[in-house]
C-alpha atoms as a PDB file:
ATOM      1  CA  UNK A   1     -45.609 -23.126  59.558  1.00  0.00           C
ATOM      2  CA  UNK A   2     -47.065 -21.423  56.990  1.00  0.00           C
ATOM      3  CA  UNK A   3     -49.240 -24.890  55.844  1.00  0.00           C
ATOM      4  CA  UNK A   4     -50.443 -24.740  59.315  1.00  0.00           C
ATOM      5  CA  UNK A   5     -51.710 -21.459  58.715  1.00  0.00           C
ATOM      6  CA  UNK A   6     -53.450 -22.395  55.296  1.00  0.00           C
ATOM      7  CA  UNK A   7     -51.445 -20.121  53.260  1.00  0.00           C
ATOM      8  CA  UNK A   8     -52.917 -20.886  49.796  1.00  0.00           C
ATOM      9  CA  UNK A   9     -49.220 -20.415  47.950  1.00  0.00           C
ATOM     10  CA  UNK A  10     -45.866 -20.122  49.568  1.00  0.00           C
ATOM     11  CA  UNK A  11     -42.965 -18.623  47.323  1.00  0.00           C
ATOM     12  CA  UNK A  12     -39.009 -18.289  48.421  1.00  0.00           C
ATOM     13  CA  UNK A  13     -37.202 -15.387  46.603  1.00  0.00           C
ATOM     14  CA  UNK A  14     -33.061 -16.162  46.770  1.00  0.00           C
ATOM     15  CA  UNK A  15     -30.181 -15.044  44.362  1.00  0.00           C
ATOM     16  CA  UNK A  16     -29.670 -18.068  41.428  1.00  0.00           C
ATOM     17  CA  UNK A  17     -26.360 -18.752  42.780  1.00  0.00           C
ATOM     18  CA  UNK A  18     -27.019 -18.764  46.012  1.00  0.00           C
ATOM     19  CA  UNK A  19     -25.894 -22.927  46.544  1.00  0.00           C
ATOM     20  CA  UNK A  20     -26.926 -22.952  50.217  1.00  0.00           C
ATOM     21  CA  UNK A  21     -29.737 -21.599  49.843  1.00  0.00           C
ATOM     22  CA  UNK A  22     -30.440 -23.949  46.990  1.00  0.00           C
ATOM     23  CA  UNK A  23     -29.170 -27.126  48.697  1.00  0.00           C
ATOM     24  CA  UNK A  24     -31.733 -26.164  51.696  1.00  0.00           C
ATOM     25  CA  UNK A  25     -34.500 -25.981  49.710  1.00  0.00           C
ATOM     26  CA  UNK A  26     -34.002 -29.491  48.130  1.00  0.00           C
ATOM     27  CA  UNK A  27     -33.569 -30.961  51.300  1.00  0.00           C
ATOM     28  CA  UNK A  28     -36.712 -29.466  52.719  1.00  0.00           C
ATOM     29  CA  UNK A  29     -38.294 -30.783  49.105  1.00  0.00           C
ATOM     30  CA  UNK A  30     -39.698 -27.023  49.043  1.00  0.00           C
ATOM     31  CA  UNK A  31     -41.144 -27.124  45.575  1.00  0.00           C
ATOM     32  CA  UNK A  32     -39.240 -25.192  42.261  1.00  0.00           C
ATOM     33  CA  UNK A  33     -42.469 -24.318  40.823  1.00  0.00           C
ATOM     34  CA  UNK A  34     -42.323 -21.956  44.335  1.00  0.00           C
ATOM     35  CA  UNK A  35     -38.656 -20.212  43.853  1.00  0.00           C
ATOM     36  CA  UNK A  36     -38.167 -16.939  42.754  1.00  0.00           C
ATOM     37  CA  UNK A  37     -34.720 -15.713  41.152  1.00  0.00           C
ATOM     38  CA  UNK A  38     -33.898 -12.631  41.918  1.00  0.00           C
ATOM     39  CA  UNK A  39     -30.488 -11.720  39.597  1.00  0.00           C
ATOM     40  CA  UNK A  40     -29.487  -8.967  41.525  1.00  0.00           C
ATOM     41  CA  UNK A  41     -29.744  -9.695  44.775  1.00  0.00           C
ATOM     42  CA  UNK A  42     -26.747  -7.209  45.765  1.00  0.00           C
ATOM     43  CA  UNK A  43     -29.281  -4.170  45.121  1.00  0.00           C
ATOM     44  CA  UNK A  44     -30.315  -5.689  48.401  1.00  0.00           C
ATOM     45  CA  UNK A  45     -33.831  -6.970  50.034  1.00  0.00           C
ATOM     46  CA  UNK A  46     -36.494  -5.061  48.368  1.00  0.00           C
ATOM     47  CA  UNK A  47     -35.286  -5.899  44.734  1.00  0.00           C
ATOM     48  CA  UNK A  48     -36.325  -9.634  46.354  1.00  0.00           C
ATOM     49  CA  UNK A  49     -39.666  -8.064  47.131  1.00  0.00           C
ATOM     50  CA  UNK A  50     -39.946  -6.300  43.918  1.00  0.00           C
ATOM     51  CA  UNK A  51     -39.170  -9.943  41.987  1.00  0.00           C
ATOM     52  CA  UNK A  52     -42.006 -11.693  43.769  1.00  0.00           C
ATOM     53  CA  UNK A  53     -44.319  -8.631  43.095  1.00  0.00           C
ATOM     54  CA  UNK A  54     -43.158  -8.953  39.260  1.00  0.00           C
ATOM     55  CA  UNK A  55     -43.100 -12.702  39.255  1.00  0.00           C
ATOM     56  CA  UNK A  56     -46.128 -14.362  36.835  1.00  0.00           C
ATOM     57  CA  UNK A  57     -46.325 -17.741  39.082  1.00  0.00           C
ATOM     58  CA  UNK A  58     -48.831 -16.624  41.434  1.00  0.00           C
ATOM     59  CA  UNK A  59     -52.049 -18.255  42.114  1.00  0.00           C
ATOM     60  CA  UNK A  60     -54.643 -15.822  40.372  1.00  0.00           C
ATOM     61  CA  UNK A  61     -57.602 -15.969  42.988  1.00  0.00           C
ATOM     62  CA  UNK A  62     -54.954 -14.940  45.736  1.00  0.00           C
ATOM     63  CA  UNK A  63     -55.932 -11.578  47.745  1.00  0.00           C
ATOM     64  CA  UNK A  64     -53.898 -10.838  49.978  1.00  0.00           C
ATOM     65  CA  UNK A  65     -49.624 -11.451  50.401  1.00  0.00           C
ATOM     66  CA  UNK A  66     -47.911 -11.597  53.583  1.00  0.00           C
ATOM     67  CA  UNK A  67     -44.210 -10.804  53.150  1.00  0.00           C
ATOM     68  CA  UNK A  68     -41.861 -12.543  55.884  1.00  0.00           C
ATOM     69  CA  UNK A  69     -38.144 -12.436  56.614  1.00  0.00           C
ATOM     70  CA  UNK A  70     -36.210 -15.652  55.606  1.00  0.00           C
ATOM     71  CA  UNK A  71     -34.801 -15.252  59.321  1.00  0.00           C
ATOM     72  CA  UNK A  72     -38.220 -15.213  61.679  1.00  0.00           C
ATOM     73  CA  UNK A  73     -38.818 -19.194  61.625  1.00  0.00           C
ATOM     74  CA  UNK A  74     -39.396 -17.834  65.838  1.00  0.00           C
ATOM     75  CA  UNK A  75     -42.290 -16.314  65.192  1.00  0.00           C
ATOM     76  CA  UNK A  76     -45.027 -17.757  67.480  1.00  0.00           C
ATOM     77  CA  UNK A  77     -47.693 -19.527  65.468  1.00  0.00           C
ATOM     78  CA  UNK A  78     -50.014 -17.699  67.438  1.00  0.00           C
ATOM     79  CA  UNK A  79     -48.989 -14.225  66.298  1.00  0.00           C
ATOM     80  CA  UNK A  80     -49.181 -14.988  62.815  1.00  0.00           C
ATOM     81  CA  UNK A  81     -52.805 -15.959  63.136  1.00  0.00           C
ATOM     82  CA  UNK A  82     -53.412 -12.772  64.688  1.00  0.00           C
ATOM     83  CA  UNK A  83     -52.317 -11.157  61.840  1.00  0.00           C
ATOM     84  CA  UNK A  84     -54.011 -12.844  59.329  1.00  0.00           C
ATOM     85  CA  UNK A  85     -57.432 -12.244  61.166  1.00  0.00           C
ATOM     86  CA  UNK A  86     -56.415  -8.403  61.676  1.00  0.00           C
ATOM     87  CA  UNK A  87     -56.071  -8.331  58.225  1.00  0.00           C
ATOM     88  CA  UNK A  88     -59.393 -10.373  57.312  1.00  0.00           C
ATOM     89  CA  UNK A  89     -61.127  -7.922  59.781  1.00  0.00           C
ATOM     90  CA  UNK A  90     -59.376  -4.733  57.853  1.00  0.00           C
ATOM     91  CA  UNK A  91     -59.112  -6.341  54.307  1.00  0.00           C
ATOM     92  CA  UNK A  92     -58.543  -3.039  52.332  1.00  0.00           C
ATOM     93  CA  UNK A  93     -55.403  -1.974  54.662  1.00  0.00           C
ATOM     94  CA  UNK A  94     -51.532  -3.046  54.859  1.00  0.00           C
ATOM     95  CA  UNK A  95     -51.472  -4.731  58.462  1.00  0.00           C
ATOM     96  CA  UNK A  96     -48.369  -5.372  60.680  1.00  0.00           C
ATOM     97  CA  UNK A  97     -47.692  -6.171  64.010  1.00  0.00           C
ATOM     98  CA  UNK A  98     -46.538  -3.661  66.206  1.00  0.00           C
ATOM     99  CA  UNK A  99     -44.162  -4.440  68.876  1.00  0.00           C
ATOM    100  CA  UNK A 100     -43.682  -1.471  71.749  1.00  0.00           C
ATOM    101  CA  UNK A 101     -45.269   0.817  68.869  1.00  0.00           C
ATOM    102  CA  UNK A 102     -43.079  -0.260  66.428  1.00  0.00           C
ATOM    103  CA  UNK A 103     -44.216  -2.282  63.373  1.00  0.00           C
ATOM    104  CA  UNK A 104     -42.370  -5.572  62.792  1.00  0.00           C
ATOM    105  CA  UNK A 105     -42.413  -7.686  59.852  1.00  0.00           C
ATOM    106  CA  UNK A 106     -44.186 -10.089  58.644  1.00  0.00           C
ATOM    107  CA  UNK A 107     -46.188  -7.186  56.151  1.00  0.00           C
ATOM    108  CA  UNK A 108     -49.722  -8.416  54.679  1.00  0.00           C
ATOM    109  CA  UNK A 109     -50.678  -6.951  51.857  1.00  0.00           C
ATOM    110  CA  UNK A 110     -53.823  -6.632  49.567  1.00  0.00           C
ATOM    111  CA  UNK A 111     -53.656  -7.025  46.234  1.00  0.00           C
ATOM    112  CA  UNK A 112     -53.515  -3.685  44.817  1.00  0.00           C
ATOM    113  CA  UNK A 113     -50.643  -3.051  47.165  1.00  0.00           C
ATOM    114  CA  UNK A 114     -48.308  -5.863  46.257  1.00  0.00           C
ATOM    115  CA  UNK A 115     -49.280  -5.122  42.363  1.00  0.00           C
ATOM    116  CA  UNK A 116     -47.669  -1.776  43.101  1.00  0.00           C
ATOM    117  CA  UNK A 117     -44.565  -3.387  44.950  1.00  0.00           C
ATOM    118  CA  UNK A 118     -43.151  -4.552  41.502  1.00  0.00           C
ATOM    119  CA  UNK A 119     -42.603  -1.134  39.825  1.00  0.00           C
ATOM    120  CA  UNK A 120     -42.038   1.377  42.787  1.00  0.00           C
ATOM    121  CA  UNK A 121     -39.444   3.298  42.761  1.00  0.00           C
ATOM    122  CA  UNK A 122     -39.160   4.064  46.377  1.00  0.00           C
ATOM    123  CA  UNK A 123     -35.420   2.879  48.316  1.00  0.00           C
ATOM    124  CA  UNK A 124     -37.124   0.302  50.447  1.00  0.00           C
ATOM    125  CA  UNK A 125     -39.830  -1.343  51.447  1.00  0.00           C
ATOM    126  CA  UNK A 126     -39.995   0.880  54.853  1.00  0.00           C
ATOM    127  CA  UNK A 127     -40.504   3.763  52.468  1.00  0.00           C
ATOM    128  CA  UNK A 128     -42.875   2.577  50.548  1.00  0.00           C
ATOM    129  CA  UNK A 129     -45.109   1.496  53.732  1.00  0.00           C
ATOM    130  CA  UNK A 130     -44.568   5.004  54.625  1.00  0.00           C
ATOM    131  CA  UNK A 131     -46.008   6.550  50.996  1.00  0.00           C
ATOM    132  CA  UNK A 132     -49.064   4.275  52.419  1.00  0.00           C
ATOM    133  CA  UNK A 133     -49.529   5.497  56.155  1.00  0.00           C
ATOM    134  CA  UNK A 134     -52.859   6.324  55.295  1.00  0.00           C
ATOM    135  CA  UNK A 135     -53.446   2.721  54.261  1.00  0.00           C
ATOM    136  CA  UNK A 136     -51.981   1.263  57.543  1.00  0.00           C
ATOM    137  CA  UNK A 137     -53.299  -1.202  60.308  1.00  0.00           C
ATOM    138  CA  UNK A 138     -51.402  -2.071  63.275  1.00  0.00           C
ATOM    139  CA  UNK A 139     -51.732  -4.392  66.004  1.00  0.00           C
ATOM    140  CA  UNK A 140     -49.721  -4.528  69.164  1.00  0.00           C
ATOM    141  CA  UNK A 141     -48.109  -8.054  69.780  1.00  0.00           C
ATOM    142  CA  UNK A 142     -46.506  -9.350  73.112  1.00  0.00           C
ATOM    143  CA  UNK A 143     -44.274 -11.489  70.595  1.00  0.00           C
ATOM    144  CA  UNK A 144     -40.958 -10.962  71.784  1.00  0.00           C
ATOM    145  CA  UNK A 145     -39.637 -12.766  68.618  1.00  0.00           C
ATOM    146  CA  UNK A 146     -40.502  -9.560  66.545  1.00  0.00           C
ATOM    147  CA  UNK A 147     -37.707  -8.132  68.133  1.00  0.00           C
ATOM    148  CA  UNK A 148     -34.982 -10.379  66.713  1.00  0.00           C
ATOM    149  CA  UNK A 149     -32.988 -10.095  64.087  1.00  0.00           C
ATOM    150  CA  UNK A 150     -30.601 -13.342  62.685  1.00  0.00           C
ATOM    151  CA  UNK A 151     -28.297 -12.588  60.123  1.00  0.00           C
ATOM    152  CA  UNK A 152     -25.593 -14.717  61.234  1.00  0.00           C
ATOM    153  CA  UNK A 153     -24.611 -18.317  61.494  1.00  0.00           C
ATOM    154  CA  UNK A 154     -23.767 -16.854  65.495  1.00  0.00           C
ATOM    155  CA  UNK A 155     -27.149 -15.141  65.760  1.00  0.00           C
ATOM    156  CA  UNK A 156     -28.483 -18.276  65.055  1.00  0.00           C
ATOM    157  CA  UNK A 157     -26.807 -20.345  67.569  1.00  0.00           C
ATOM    158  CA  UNK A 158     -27.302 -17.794  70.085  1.00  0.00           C
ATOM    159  CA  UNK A 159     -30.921 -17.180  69.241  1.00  0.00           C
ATOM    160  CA  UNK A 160     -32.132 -21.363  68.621  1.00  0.00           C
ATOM    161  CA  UNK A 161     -33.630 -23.071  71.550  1.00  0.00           C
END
């Protein structure tokens, strides 16, 4: 989806030994140059964020980073061109959608706050959008898919079309 969109550089941040992860990337050819390794993936989801902030394989002239759950491939196409025009029309803020008032991931990020990702020492990323409420932009979405959450093989099945 995210070619659709013209993302300029698409990275996937999984564990090293994470074989089904791994296998599912081959199949879908997704590219190696694009992985990033996080080794301790049991500190839990934002030490992935804090790896791709830290990681050295980014395109240099990219602005902005828009960080998605592995688990939203239900995301309308539609809402995630809204939020990359919110954020061209407020380029110096953190935008999210907001669902019922609440903001949903995906999170796009300028630069500077990304850079900062990699050496925060905040809990989660929650938090550290929270250090940043001053920096915030929020748009509400009719997107019911913001809502879900698929952690399971059985959230999948009950959640697929």
């Amino acid at each position: 989806m995210w070619k659709i969109l013209n993302a300029a550089q698409v990275a996937v941040v999984c564990a090293p030994a994470h074989h089904e992860m791994l296998a599912e990337l081959e199949r879908l050819e997704f590219s190696a140059t694009n992985r990033i390794f996080n080794p301790t993936p049991e500190r839990g989801m934002f030490s992935s964020i804090q790896c791709a902030a830290q990681w050295n394989g980014w395109n240099q002239q990219i602005t902005h980073w828009l960080i998605t759950l592995g688990d939203q491939p239900h995301l309308k196409t539609e809402t995630l061109q809204t939020l990359l025009d919110f954020g061209a029309r407020h380029p110096e803020k953190i935008c999210q959608p907001l669902r019922h008032g609440h903001a949903r991931h995906p999170v796009l990020l300028p630069k500077e706050f990304f850079a900062a990702l990699a050496d925060s020492d905040v809990i989660d990323l929650k938090q550290f959008l929270k250090t940043h409420a001053r920096d915030f932009a929020g748009f509400e979405s009719d997107d019911a898919g913001l809502d879900l959450d698929m952690d399971t093989p059985e959230d999948y099945e009950r959640l697929k079309p």
